[in-house]
N, C-alpha and C. Protein backbone atom coordinates (compact mmCIF):
# COMPACT_ATOMS: atom_id res chain seq x y z
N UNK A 1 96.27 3.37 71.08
CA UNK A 1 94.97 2.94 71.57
C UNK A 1 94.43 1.86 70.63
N UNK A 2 93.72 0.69 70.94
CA UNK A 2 93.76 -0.57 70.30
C UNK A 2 92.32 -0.30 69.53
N UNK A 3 92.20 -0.63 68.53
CA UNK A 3 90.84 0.04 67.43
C UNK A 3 90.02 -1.18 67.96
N UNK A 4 88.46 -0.11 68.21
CA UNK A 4 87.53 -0.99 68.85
C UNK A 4 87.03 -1.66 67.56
N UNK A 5 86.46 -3.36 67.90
CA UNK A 5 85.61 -3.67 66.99
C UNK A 5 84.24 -3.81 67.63
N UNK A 6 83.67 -3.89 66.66
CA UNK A 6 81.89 -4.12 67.26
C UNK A 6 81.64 -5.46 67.80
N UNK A 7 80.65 -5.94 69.03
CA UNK A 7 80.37 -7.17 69.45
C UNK A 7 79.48 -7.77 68.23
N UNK A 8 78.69 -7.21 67.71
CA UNK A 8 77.84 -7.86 66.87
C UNK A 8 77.85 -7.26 65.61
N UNK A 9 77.78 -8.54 64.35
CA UNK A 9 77.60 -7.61 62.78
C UNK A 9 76.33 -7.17 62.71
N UNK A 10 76.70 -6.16 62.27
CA UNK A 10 74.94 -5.14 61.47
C UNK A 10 74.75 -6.29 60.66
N UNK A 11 73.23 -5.83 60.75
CA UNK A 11 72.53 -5.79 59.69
C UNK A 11 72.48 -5.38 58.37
N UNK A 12 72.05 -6.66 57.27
CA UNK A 12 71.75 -6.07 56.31
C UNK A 12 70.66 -6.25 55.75
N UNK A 13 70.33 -5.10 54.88
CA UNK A 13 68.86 -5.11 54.81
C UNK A 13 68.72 -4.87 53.44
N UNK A 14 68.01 -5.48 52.67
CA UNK A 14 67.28 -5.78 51.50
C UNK A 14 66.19 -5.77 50.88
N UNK A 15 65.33 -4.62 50.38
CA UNK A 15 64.27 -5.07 49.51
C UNK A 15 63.83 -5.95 48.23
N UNK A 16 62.83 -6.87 48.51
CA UNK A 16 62.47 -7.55 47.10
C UNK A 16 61.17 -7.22 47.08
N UNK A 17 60.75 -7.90 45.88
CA UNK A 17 59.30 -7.28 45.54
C UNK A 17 58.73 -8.62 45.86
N UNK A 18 57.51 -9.04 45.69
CA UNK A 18 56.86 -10.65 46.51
C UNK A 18 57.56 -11.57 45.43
N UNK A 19 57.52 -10.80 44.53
CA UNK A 19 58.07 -12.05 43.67
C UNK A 19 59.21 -12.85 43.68
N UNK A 20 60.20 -11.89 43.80
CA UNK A 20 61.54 -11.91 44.19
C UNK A 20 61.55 -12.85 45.60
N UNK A 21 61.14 -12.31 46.60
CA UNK A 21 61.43 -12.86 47.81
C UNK A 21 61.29 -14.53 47.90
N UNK A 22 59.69 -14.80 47.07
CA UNK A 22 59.24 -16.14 46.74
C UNK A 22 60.09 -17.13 46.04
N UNK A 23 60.80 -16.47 44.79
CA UNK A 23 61.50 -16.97 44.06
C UNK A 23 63.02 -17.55 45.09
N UNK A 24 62.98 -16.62 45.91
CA UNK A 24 64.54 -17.32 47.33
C UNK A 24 64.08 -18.10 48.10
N UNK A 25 62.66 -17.87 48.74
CA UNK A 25 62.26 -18.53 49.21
C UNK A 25 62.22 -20.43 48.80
N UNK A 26 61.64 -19.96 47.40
CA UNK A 26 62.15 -21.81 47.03
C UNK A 26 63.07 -22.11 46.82
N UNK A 27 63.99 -21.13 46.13
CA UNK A 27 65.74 -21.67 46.01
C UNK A 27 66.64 -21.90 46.79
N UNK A 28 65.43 -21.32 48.16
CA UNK A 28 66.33 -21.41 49.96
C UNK A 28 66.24 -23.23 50.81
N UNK A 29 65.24 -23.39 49.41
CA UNK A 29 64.86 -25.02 50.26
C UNK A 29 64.52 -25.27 51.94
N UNK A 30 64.31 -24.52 52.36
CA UNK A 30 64.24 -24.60 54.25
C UNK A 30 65.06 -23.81 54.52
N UNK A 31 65.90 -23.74 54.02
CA UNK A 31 67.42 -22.98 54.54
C UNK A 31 66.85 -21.75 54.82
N UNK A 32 66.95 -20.69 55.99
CA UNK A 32 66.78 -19.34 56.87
C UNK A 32 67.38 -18.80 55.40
N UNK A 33 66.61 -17.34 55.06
CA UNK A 33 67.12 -16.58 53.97
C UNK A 33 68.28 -15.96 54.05
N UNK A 34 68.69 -15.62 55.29
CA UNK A 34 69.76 -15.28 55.08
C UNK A 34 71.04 -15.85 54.78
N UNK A 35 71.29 -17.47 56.09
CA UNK A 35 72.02 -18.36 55.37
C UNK A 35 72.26 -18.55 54.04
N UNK A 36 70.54 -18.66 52.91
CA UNK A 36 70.83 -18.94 51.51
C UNK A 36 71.80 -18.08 51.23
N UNK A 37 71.22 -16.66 50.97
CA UNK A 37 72.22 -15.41 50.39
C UNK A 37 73.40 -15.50 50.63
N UNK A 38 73.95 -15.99 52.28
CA UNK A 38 75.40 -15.92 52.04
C UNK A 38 76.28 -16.91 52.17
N UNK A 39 75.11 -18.26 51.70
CA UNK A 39 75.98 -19.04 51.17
C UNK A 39 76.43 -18.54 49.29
N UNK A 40 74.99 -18.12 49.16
CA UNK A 40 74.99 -18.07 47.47
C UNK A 40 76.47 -17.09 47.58
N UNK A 41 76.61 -15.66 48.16
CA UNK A 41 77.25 -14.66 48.16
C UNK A 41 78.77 -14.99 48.24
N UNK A 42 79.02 -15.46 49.45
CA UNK A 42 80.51 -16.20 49.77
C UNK A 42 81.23 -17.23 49.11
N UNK A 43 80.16 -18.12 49.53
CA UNK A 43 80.70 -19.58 49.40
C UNK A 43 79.55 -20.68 49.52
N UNK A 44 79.30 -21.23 48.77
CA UNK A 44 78.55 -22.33 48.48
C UNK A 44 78.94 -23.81 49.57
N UNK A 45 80.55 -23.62 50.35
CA UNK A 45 80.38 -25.10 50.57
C UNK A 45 81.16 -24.95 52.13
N UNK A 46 81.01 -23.61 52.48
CA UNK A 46 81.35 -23.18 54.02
C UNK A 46 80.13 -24.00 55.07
N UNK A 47 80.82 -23.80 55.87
CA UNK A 47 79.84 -24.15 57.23
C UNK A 47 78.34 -24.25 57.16
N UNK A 48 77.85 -24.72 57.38
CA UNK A 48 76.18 -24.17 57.60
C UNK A 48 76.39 -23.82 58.88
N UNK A 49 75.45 -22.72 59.12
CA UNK A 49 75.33 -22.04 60.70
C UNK A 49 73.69 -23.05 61.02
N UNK A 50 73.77 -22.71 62.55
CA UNK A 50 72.78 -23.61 63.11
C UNK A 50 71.85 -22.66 62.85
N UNK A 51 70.31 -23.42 62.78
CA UNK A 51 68.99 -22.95 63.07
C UNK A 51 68.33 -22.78 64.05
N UNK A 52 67.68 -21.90 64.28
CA UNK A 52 66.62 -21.60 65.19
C UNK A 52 65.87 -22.93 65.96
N UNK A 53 64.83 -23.01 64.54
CA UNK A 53 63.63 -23.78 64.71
C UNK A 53 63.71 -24.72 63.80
N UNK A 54 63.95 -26.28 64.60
CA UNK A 54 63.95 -27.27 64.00
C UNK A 54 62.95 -28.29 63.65
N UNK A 55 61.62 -27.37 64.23
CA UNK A 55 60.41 -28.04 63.74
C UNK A 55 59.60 -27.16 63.26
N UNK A 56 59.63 -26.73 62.03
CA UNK A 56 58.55 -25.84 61.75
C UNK A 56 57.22 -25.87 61.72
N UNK A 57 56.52 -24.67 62.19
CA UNK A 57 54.78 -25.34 62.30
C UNK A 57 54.39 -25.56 60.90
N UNK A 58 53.27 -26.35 60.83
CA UNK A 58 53.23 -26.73 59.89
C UNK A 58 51.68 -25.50 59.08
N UNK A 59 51.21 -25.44 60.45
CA UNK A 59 49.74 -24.56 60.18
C UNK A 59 49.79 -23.31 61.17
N UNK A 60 49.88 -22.35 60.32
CA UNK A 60 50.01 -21.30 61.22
C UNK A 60 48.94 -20.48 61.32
N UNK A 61 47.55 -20.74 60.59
CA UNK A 61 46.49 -20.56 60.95
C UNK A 61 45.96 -21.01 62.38
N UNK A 62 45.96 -22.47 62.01
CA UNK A 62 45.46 -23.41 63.29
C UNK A 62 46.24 -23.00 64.76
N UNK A 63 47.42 -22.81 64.58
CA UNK A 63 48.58 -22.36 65.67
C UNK A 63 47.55 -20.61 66.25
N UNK A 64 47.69 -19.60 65.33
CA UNK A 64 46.69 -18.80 65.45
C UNK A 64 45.64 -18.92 66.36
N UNK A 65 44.83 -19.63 65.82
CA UNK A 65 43.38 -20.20 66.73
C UNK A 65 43.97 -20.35 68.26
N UNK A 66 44.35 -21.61 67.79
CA UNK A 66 44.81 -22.00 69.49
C UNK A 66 45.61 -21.26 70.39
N UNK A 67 46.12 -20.40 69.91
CA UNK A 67 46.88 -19.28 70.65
C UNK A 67 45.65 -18.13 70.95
N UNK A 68 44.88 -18.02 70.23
CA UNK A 68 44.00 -17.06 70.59
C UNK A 68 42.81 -17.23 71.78
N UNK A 69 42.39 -18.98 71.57
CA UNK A 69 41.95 -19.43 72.82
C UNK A 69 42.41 -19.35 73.59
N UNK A 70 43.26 -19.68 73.89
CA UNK A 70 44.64 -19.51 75.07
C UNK A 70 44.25 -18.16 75.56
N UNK A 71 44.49 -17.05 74.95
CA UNK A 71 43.90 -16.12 75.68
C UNK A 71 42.55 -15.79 75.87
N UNK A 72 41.77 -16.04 75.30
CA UNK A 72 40.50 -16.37 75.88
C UNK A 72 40.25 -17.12 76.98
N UNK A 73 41.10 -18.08 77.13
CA UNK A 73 40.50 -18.68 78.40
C UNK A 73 41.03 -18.02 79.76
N UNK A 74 42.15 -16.42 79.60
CA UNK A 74 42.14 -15.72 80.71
C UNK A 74 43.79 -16.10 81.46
N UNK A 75 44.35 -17.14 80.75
CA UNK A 75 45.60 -17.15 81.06
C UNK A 75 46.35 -16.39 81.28
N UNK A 76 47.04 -16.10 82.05
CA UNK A 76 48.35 -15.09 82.26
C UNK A 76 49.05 -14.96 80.65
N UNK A 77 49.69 -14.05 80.38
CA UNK A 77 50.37 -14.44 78.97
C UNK A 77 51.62 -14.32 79.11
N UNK A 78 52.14 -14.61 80.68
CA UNK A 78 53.70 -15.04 80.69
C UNK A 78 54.00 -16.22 80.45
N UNK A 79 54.61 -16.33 79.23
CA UNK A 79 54.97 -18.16 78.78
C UNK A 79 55.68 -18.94 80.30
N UNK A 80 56.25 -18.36 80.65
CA UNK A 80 56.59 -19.45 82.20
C UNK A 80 55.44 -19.72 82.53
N UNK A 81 54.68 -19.13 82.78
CA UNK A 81 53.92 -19.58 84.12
C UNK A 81 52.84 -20.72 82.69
N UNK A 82 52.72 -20.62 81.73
CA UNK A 82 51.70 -21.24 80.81
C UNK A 82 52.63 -22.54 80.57
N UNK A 83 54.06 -23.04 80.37
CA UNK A 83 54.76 -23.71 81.00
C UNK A 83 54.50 -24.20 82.12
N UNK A 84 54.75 -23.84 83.47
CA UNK A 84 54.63 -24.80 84.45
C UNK A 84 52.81 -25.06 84.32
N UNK A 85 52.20 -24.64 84.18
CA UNK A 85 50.58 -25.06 84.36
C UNK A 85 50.46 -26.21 82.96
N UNK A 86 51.34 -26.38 81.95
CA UNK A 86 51.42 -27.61 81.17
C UNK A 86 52.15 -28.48 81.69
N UNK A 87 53.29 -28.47 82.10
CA UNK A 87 54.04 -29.18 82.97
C UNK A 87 53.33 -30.29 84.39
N UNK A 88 52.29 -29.24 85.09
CA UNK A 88 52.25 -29.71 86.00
C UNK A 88 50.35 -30.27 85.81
N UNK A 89 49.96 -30.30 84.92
CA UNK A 89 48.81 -30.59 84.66
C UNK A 89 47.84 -29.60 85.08
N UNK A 90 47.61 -28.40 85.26
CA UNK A 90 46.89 -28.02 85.96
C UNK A 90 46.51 -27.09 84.27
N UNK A 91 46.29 -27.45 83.23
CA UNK A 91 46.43 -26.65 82.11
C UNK A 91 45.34 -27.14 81.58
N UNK A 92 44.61 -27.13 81.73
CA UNK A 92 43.27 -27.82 81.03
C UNK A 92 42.90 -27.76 79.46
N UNK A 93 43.09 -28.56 78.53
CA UNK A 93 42.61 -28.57 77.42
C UNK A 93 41.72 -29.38 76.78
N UNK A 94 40.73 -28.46 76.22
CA UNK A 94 39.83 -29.43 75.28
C UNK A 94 40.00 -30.42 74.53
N UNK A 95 39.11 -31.81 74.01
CA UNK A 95 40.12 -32.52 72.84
C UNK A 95 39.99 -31.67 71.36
N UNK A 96 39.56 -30.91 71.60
CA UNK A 96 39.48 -30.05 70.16
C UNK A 96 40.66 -29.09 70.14
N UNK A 97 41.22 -28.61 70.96
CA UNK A 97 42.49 -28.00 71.67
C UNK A 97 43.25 -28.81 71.16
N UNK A 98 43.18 -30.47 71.74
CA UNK A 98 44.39 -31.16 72.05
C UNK A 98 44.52 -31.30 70.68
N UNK A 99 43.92 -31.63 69.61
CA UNK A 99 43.86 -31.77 68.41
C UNK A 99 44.35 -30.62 67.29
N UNK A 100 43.68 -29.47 67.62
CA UNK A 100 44.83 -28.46 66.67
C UNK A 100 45.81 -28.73 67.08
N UNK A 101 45.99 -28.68 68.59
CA UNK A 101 47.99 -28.38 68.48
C UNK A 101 48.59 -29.37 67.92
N UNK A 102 48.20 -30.35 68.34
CA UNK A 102 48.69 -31.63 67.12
C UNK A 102 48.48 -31.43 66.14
N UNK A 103 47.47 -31.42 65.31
CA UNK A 103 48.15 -31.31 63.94
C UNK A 103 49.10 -29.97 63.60
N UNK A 104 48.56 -28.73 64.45
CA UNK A 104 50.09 -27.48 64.28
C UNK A 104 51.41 -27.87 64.05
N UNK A 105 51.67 -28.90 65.09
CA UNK A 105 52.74 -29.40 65.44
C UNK A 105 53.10 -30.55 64.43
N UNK A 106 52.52 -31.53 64.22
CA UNK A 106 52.89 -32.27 63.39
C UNK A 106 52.63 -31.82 61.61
């Protein structure tokens, strides 16, 4: 009988203390923490794996806000449908709106 392997690797899981985490955090340079670790762990000059998110927000306060209006103003909170109503103009935003998300974004 042929030995099963698993579709996906576990997880591994790690405690640091804030300090610790901060201290990877800058030695991670952008790099996803886990990438750092196993580049540091393996190999320093393997592959990079792809990222997620290639634009990080920049304000995640301001992102906050404007997400919270968003539901204030009674929107559905299925991202499709908040999608096509940006898409198709029917999404109405303030210029004070239009302005956090821009700077969020940029």
């Amino acid at each position: 009988m042929p030995e099963h392997t698993p579709k996906q690797i576990s997880p591994f899981s790690l405690r640091l203390t804030p300090e610790e985490r901060a201290q990877l955090e800058r030695e991670a340079a952008g790099l996803p923490l886990g990438e750092y670790v196993r580049q540091r762990v393996f190999d320093e000059n393997r592959t990079k794996r792809r990222t997620r998110n290639k634009h990080p927000v920049r304000d995640h306060q301001i992102l906050s806000q404007l997400l919270g209006e968003l539901g204030k103003s009674r929107l559905s909170n299925n991202l499709n449908q908040l999608a096509k109503a940006a898409n198709s103009g029917l999404l109405i935003l303030t210029p004070e709106v239009k302005t956090a998300l821009l700077n969020a974004y940029y």
